[in-house]
N, C-alpha and C. Protein backbone atom coordinates (compact mmCIF):
# COMPACT_ATOMS: atom_id res chain seq x y z
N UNK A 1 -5.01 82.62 -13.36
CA UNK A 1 -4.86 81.28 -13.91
C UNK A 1 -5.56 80.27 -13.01
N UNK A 2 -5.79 79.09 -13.13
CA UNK A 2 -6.82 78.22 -12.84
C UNK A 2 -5.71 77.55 -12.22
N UNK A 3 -5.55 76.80 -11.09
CA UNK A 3 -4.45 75.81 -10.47
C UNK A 3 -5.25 73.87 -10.24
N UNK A 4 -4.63 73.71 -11.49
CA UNK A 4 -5.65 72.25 -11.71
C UNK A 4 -4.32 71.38 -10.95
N UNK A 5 -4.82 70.09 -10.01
CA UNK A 5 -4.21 69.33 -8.81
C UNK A 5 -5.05 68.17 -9.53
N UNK A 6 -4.04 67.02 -10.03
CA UNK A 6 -4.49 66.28 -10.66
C UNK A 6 -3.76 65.29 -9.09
N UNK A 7 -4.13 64.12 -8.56
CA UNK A 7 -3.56 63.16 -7.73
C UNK A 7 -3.83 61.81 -8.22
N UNK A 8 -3.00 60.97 -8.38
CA UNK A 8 -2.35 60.07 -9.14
C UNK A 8 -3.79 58.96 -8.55
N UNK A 9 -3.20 59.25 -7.23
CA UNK A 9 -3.86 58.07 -5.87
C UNK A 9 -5.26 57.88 -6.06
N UNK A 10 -6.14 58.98 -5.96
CA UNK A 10 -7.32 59.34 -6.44
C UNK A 10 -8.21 58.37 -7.60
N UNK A 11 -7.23 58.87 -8.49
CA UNK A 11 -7.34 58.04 -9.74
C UNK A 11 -7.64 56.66 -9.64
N UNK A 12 -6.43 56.18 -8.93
CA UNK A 12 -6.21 55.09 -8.66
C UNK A 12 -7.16 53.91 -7.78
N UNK A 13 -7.57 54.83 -6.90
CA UNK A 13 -8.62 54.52 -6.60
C UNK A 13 -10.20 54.42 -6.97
N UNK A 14 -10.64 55.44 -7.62
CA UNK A 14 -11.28 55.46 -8.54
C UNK A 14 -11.67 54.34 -9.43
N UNK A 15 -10.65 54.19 -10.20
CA UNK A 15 -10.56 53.19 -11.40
C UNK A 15 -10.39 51.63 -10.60
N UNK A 16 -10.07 51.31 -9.25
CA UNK A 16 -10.63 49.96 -8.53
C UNK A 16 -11.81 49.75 -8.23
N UNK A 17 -12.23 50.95 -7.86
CA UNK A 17 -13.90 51.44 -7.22
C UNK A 17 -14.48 50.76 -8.72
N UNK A 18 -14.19 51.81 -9.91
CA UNK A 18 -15.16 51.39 -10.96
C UNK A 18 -15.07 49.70 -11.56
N UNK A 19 -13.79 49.32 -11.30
CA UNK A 19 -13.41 47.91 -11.49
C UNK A 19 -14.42 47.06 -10.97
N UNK A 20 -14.06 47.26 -9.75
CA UNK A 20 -15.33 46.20 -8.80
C UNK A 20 -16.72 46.26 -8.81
N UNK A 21 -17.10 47.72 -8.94
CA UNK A 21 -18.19 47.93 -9.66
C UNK A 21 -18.82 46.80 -10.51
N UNK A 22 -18.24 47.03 -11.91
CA UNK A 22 -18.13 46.64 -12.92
C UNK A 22 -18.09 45.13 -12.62
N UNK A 23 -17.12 44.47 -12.24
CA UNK A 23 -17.38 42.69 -11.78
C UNK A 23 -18.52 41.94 -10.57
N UNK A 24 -18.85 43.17 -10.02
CA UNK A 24 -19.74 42.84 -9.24
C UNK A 24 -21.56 42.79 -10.05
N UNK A 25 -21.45 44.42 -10.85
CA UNK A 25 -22.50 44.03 -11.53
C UNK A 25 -22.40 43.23 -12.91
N UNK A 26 -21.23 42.53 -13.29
CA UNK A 26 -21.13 42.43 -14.60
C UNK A 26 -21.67 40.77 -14.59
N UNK A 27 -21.39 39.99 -12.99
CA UNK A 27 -21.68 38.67 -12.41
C UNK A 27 -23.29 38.51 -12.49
N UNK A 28 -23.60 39.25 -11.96
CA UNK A 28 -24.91 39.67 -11.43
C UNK A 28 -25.87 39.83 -13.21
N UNK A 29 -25.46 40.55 -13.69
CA UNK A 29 -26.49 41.04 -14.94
C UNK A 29 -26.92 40.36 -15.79
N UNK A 30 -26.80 39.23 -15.97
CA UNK A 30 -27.25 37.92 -17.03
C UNK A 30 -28.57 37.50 -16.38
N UNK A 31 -28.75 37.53 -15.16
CA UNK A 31 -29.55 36.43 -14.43
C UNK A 31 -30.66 37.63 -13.53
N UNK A 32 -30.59 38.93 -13.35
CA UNK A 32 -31.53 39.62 -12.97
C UNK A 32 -32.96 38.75 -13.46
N UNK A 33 -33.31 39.12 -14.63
CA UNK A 33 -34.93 38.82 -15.56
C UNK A 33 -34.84 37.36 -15.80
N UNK A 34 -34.16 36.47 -14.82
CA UNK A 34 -34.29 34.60 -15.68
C UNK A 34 -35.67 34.47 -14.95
N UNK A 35 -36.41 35.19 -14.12
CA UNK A 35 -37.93 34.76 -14.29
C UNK A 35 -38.31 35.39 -14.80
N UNK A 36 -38.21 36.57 -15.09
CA UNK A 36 -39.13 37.08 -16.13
C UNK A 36 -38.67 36.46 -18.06
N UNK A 37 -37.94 35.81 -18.44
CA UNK A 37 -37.58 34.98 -19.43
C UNK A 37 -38.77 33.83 -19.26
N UNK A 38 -38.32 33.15 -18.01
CA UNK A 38 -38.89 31.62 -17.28
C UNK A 38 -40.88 32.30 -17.95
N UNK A 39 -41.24 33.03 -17.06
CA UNK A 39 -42.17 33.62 -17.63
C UNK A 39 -43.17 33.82 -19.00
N UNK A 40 -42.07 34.61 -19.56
CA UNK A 40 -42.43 34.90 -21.28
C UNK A 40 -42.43 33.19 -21.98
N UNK A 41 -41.74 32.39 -21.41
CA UNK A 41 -41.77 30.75 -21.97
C UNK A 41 -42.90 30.01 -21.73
N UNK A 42 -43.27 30.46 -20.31
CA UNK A 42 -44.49 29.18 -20.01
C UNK A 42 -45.43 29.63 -20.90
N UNK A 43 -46.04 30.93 -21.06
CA UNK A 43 -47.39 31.29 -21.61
C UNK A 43 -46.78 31.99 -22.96
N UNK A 44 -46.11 31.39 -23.78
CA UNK A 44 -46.29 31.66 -25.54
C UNK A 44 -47.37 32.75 -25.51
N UNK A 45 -48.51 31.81 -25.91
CA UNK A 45 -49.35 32.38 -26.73
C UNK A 45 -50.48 33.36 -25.79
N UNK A 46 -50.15 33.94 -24.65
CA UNK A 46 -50.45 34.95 -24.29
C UNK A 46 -49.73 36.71 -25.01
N UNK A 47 -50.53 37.28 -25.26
CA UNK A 47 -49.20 38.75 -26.18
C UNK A 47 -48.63 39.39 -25.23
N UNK A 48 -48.18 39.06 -23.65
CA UNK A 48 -47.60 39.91 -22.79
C UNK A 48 -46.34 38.63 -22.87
N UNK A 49 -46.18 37.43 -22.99
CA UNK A 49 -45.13 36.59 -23.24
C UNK A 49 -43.96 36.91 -23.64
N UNK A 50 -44.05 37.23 -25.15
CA UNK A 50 -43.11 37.44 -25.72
C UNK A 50 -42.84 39.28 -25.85
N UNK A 51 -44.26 39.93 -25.67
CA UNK A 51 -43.37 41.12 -25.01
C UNK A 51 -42.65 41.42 -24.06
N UNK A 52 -42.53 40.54 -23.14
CA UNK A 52 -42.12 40.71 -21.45
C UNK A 52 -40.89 39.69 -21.78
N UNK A 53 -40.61 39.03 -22.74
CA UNK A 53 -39.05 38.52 -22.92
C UNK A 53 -38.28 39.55 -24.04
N UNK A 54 -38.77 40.27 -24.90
CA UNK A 54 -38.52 41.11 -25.60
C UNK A 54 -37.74 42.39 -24.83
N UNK A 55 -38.58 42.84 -23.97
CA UNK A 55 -38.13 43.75 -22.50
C UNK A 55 -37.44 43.24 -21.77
N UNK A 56 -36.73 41.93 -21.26
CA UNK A 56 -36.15 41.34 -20.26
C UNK A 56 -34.83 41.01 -21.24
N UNK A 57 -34.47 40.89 -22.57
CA UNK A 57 -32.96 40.53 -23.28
C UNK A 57 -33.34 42.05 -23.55
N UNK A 58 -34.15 43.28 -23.96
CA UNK A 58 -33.19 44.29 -24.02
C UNK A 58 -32.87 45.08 -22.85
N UNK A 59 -33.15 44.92 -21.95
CA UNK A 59 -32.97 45.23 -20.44
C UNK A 59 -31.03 44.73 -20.23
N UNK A 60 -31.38 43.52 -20.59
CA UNK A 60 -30.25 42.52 -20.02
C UNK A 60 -28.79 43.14 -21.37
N UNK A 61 -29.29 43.76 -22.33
CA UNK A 61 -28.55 44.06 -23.57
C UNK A 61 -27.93 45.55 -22.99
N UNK A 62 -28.88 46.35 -22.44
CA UNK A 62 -28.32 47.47 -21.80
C UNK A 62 -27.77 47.22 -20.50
N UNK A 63 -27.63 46.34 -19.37
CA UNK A 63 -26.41 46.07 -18.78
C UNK A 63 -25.35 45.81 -19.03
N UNK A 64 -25.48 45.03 -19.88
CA UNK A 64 -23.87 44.44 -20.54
C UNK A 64 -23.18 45.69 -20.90
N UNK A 65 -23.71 46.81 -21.99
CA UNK A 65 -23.37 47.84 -21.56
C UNK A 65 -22.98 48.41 -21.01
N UNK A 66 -23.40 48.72 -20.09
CA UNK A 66 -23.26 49.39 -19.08
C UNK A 66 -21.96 48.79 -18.56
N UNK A 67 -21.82 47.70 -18.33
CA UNK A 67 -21.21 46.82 -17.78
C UNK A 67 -19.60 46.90 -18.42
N UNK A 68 -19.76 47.18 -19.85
CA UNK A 68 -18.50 47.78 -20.78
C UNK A 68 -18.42 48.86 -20.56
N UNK A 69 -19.16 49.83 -20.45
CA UNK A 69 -18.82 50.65 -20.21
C UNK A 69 -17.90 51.08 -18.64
N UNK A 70 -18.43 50.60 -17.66
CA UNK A 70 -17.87 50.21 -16.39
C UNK A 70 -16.15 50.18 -16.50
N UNK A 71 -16.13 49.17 -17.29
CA UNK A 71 -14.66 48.67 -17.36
C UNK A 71 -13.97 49.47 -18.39
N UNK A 72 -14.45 50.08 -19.18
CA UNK A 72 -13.48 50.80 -20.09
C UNK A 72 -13.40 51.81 -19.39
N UNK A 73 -14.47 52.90 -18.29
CA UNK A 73 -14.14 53.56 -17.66
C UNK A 73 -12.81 54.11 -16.84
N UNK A 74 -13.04 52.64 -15.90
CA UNK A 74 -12.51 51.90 -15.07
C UNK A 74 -10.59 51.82 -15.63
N UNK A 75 -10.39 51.06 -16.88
CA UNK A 75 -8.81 51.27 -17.38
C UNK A 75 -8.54 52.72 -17.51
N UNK A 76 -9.60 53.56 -18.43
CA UNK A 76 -9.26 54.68 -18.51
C UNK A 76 -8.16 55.25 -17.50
N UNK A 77 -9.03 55.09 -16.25
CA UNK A 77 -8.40 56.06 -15.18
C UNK A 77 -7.33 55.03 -14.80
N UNK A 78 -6.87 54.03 -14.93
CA UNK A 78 -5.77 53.70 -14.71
C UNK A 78 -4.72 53.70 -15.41
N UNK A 79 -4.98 54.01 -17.00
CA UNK A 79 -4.19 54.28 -17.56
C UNK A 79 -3.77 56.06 -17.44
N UNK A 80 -4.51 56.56 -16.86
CA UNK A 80 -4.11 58.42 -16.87
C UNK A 80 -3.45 58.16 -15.38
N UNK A 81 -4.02 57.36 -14.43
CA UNK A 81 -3.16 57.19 -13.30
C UNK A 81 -1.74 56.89 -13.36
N UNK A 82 -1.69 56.06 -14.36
CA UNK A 82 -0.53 55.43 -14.99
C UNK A 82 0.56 56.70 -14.82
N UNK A 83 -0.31 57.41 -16.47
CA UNK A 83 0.53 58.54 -17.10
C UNK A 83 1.43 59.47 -16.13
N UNK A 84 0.21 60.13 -14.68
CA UNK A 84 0.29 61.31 -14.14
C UNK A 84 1.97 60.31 -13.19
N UNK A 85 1.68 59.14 -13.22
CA UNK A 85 2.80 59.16 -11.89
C UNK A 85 4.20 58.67 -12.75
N UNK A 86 3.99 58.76 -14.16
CA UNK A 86 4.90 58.35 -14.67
C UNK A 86 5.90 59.58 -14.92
N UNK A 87 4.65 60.75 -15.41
CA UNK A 87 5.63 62.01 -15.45
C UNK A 87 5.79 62.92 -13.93
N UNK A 88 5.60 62.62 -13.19
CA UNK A 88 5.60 62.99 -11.65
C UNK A 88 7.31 62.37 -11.67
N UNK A 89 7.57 60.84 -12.20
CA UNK A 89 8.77 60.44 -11.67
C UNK A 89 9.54 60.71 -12.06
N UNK A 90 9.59 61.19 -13.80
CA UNK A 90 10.31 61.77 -14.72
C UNK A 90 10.67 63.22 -14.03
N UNK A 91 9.67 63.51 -13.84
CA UNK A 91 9.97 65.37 -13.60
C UNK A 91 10.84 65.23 -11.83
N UNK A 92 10.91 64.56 -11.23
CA UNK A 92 11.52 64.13 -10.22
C UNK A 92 12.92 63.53 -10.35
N UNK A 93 13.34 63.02 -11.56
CA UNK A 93 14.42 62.11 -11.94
C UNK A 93 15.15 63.80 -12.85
N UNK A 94 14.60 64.32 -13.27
CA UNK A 94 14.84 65.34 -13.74
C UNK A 94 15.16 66.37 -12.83
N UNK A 95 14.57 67.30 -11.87
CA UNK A 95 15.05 67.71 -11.07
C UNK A 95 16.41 67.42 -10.13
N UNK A 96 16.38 65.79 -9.95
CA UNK A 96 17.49 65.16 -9.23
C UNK A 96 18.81 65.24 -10.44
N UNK A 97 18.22 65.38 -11.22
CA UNK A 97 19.47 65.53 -12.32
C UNK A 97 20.19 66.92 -12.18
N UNK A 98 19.21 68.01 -12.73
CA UNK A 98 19.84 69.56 -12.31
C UNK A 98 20.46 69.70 -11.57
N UNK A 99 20.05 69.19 -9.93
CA UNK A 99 20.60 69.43 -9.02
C UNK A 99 21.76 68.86 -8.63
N UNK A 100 22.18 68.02 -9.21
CA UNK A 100 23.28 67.00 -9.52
C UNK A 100 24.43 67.92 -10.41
N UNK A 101 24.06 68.53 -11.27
CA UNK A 101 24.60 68.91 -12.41
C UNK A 101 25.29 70.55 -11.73
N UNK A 102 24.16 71.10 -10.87
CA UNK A 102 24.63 72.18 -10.14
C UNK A 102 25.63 72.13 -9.00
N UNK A 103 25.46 71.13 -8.26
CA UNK A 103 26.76 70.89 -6.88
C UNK A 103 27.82 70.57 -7.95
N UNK A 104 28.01 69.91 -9.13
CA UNK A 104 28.82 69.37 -9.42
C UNK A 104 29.62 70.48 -10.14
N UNK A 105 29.06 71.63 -10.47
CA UNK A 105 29.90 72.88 -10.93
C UNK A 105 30.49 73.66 -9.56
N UNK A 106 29.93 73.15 -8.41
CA UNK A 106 30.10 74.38 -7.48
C UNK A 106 31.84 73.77 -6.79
């Protein structure tokens, strides 16, 4: 059999790591390409203009992304962090029960 060690803490950490991640680049990702925007504006009617702002909002369209993605990651594991220490306390509140239930016959 396979002995899978899931740790709550881990998780937990994890899912701050990806948090901050996530707000650090999520601050940051609007404003990477504002010269290359600034750019594509001055010279219109050059044809690298409006291709090179075309490339700079879908650039900026796949961070945001990314950027959701980050954070939904990010709850994920805090919500399974959640789970694992919820039934860790149960199965602990449970044990303390049996054993309760056993002195109390003896």
């Amino acid at each position: 059999m396979f002995d899978i060690r899931i740790r709550p803490d881990g998780l937990h950490q994890a899912s701050g790591a990806l948090g901050a991640t996530s707000a650090h680049v999520g601050e940051r990702s609007g404003h990477w390409l504002d010269g290359s925007l600034i750019a594509a504006g001055a010279y219109p009617e050059w044809a690298a203009g409006p291709a090179l702002q075309e490339c700079a909002q879908a650039w900026q369209t796949h961070m945001t992304s990314v950027v959701q993605q980050l954070q939904t990651y990010s709850e994920q594991l805090r919500d399974s962090a959640h789970s694992y220490d919820a039934a860790n306390e149960e199965a602990g509140r449970r044990f303390d029960q049996a054993a309760r239930d056993l002195n109390a016959g003896a």
